[in-house]
PDB file of N, CA and C in Angstrom:
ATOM      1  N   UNK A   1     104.992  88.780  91.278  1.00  0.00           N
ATOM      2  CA  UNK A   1     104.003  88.232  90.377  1.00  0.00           C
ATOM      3  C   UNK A   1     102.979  87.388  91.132  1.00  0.00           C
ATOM      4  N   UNK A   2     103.771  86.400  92.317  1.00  0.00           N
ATOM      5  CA  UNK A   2     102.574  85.823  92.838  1.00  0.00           C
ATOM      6  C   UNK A   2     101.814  86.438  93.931  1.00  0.00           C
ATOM      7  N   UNK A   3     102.069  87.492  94.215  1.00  0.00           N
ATOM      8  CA  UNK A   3     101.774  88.548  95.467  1.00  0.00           C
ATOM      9  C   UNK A   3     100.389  89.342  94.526  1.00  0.00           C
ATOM     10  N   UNK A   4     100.541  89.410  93.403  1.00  0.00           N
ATOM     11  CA  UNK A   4      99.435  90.598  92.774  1.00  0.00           C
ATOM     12  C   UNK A   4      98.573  89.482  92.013  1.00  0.00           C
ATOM     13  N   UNK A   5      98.843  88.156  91.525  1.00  0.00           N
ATOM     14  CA  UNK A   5      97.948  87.087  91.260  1.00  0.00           C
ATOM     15  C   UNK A   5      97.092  86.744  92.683  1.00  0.00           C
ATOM     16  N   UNK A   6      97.392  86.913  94.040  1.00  0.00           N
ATOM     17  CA  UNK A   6      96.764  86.252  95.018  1.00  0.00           C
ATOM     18  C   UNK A   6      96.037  87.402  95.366  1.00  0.00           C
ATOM     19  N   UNK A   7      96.092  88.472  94.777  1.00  0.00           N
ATOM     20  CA  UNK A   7      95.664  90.130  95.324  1.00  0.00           C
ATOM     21  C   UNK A   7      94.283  90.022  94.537  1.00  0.00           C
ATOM     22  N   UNK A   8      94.588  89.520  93.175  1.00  0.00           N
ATOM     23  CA  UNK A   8      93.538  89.640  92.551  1.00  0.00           C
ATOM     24  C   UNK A   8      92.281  88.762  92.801  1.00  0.00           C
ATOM     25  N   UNK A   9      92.669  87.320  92.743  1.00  0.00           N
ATOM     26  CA  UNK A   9      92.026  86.329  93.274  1.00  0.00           C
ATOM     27  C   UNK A   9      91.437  86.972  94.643  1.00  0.00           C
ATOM     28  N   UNK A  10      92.047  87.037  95.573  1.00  0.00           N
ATOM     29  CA  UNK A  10      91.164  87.199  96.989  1.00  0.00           C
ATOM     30  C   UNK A  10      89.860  88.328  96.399  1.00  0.00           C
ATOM     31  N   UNK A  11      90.456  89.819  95.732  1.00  0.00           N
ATOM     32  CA  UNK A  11      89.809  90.783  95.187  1.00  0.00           C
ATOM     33  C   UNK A  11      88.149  90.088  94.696  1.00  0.00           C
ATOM     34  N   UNK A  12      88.784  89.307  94.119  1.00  0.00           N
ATOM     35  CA  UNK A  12      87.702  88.739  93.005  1.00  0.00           C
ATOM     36  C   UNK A  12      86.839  87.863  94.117  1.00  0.00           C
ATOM     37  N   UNK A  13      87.393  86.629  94.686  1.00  0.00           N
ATOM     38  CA  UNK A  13      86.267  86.280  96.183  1.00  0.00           C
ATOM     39  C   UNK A  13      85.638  87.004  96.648  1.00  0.00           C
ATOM     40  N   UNK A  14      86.226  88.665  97.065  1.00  0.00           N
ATOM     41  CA  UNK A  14      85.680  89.063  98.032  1.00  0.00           C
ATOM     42  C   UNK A  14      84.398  89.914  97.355  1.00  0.00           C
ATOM     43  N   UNK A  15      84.487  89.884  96.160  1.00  0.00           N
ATOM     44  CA  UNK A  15      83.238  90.434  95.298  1.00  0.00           C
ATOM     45  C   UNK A  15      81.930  89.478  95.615  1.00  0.00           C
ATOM     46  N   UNK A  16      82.580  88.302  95.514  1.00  0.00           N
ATOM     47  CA  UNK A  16      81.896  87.267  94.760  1.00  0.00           C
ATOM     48  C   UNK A  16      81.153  86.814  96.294  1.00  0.00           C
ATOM     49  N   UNK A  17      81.074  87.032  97.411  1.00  0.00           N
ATOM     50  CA  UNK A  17      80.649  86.779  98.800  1.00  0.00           C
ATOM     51  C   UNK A  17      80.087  87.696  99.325  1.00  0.00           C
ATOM     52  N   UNK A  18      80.043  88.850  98.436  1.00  0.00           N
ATOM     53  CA  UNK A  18      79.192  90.076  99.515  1.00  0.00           C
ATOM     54  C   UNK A  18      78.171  89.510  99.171  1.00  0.00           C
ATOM     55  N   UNK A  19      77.172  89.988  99.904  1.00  0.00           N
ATOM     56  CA  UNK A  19      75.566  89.235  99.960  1.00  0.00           C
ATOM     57  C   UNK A  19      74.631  90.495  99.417  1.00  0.00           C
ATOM     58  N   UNK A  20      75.062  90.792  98.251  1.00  0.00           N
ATOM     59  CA  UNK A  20      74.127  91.628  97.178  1.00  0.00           C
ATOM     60  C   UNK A  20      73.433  90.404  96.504  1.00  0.00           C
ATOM     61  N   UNK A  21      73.319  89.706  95.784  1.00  0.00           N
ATOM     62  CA  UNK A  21      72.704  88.443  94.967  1.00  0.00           C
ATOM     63  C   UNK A  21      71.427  87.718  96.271  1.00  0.00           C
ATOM     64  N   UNK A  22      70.802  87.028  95.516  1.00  0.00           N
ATOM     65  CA  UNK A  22      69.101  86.828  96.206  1.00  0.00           C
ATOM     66  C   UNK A  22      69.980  85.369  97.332  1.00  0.00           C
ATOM     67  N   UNK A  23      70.842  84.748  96.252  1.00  0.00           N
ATOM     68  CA  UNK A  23      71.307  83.432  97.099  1.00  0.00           C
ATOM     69  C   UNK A  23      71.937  83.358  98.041  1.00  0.00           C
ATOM     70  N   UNK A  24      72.737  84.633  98.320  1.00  0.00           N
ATOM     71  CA  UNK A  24      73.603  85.079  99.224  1.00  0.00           C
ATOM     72  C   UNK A  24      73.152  85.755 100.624  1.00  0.00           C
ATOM     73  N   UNK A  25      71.940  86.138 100.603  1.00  0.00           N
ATOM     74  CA  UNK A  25      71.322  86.948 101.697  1.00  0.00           C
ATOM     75  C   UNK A  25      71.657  86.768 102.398  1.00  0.00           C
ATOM     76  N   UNK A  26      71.315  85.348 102.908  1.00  0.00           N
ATOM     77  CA  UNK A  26      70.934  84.739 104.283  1.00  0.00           C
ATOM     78  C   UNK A  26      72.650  84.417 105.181  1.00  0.00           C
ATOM     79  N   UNK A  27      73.452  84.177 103.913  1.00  0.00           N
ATOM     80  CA  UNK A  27      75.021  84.485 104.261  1.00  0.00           C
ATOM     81  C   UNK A  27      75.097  85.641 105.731  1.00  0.00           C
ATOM     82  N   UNK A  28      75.131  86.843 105.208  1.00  0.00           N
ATOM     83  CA  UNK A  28      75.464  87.957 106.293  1.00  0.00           C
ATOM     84  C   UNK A  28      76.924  88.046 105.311  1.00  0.00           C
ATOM     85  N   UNK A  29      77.609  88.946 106.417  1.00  0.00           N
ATOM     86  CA  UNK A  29      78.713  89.216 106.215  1.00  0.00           C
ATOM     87  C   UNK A  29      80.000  88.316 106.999  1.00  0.00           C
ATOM     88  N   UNK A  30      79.330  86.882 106.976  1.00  0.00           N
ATOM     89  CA  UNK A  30      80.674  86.263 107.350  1.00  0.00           C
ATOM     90  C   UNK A  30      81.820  85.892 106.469  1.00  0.00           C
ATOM     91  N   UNK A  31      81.461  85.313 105.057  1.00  0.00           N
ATOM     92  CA  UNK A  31      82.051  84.815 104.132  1.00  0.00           C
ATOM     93  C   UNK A  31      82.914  86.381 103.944  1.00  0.00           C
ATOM     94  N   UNK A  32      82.232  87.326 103.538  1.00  0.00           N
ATOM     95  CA  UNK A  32      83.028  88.317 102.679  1.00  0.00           C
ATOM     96  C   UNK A  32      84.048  89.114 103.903  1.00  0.00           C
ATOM     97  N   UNK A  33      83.901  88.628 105.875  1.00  0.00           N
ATOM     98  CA  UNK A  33      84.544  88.946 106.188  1.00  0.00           C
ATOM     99  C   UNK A  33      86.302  88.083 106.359  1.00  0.00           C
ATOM    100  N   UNK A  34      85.920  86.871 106.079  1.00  0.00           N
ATOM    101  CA  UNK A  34      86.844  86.141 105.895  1.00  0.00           C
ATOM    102  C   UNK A  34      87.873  86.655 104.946  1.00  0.00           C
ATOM    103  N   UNK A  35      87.378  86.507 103.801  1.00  0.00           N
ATOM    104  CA  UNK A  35      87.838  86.601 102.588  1.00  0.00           C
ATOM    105  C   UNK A  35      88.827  87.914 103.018  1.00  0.00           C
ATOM    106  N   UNK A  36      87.862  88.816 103.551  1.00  0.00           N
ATOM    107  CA  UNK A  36      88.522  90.103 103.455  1.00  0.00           C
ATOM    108  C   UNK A  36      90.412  90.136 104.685  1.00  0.00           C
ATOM    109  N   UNK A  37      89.543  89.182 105.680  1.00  0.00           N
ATOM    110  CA  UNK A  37      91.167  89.066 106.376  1.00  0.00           C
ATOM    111  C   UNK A  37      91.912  88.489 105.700  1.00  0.00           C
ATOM    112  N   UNK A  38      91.611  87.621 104.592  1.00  0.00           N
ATOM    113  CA  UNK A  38      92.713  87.347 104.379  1.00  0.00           C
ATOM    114  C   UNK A  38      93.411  87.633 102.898  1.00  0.00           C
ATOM    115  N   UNK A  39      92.899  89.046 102.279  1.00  0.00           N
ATOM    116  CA  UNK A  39      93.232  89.823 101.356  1.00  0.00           C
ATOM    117  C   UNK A  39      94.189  90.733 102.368  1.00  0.00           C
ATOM    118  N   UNK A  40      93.600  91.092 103.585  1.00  0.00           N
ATOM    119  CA  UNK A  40      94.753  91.832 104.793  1.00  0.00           C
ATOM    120  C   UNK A  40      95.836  91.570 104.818  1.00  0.00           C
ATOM    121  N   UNK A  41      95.554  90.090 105.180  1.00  0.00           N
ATOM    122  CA  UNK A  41      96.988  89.051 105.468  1.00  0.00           C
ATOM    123  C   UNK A  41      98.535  89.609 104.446  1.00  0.00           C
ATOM    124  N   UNK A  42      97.272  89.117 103.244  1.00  0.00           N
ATOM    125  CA  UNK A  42      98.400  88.703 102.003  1.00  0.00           C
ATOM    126  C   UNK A  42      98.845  90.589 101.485  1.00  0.00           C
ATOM    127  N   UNK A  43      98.242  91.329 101.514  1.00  0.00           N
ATOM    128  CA  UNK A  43      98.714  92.585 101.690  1.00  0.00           C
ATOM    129  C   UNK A  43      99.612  93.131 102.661  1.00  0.00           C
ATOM    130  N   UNK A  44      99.340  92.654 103.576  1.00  0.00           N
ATOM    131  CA  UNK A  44     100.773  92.932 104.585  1.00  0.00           C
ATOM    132  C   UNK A  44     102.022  91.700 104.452  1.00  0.00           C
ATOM    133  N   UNK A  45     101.877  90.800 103.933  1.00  0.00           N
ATOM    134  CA  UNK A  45     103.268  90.179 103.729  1.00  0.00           C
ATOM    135  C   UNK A  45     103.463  90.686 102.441  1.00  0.00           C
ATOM    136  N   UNK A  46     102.925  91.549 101.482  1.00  0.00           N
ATOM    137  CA  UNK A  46     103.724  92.088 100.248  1.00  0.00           C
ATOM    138  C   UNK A  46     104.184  93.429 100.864  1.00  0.00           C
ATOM    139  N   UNK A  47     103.532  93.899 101.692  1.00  0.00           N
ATOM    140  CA  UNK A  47     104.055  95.061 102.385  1.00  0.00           C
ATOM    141  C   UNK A  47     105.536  94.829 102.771  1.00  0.00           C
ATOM    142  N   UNK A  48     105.124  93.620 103.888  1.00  0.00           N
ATOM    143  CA  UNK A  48     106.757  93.296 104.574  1.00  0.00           C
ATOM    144  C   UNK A  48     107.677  92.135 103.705  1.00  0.00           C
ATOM    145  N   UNK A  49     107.338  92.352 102.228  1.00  0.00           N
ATOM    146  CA  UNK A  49     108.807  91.498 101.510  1.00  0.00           C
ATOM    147  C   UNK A  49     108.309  89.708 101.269  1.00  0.00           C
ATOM    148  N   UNK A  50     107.569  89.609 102.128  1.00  0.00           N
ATOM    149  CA  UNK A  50     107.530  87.763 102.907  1.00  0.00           C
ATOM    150  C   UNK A  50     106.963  86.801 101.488  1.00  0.00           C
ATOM    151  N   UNK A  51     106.246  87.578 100.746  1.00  0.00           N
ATOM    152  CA  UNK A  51     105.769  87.292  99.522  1.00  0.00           C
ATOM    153  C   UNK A  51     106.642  87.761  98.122  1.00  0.00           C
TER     154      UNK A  51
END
C-alpha cells in the first residue's frame, strides 16, 4: 500500500516538473530528472521486497 501511494506521488511530481508550462521553461530537465531517479529508486525496492 505504501509502495503504490509513493508510486503515485513521485508519478504525479514527475508530471508536475516537466517544463511544458511558460513558468517552468527556464527549469530544463533537472527537476523532472530528479524526480524521475527517484520514482527508479522506489520502483526497484518494490521490485526487491524492501518496501
Amino acid at each position: 500500500m505504501l509502495g503504490t501511494l509513493l508510486i503515485v506521488i513521485l508519478v504525479l511530481a514527475l508530471l508536475g516538473v516537466l517544463p511544458r508550462w511558460s513558468h517552468s521553461r527556464s527549469w530544463g530537465y533537472g527537476p523532472s530528472s530528479g524526480v524521475g531517479l527517484a520514482l527508479f529508486i522506489v520502483v526497484i525496492l518494490l521490485v526487491l521486497g524492501r518496501i
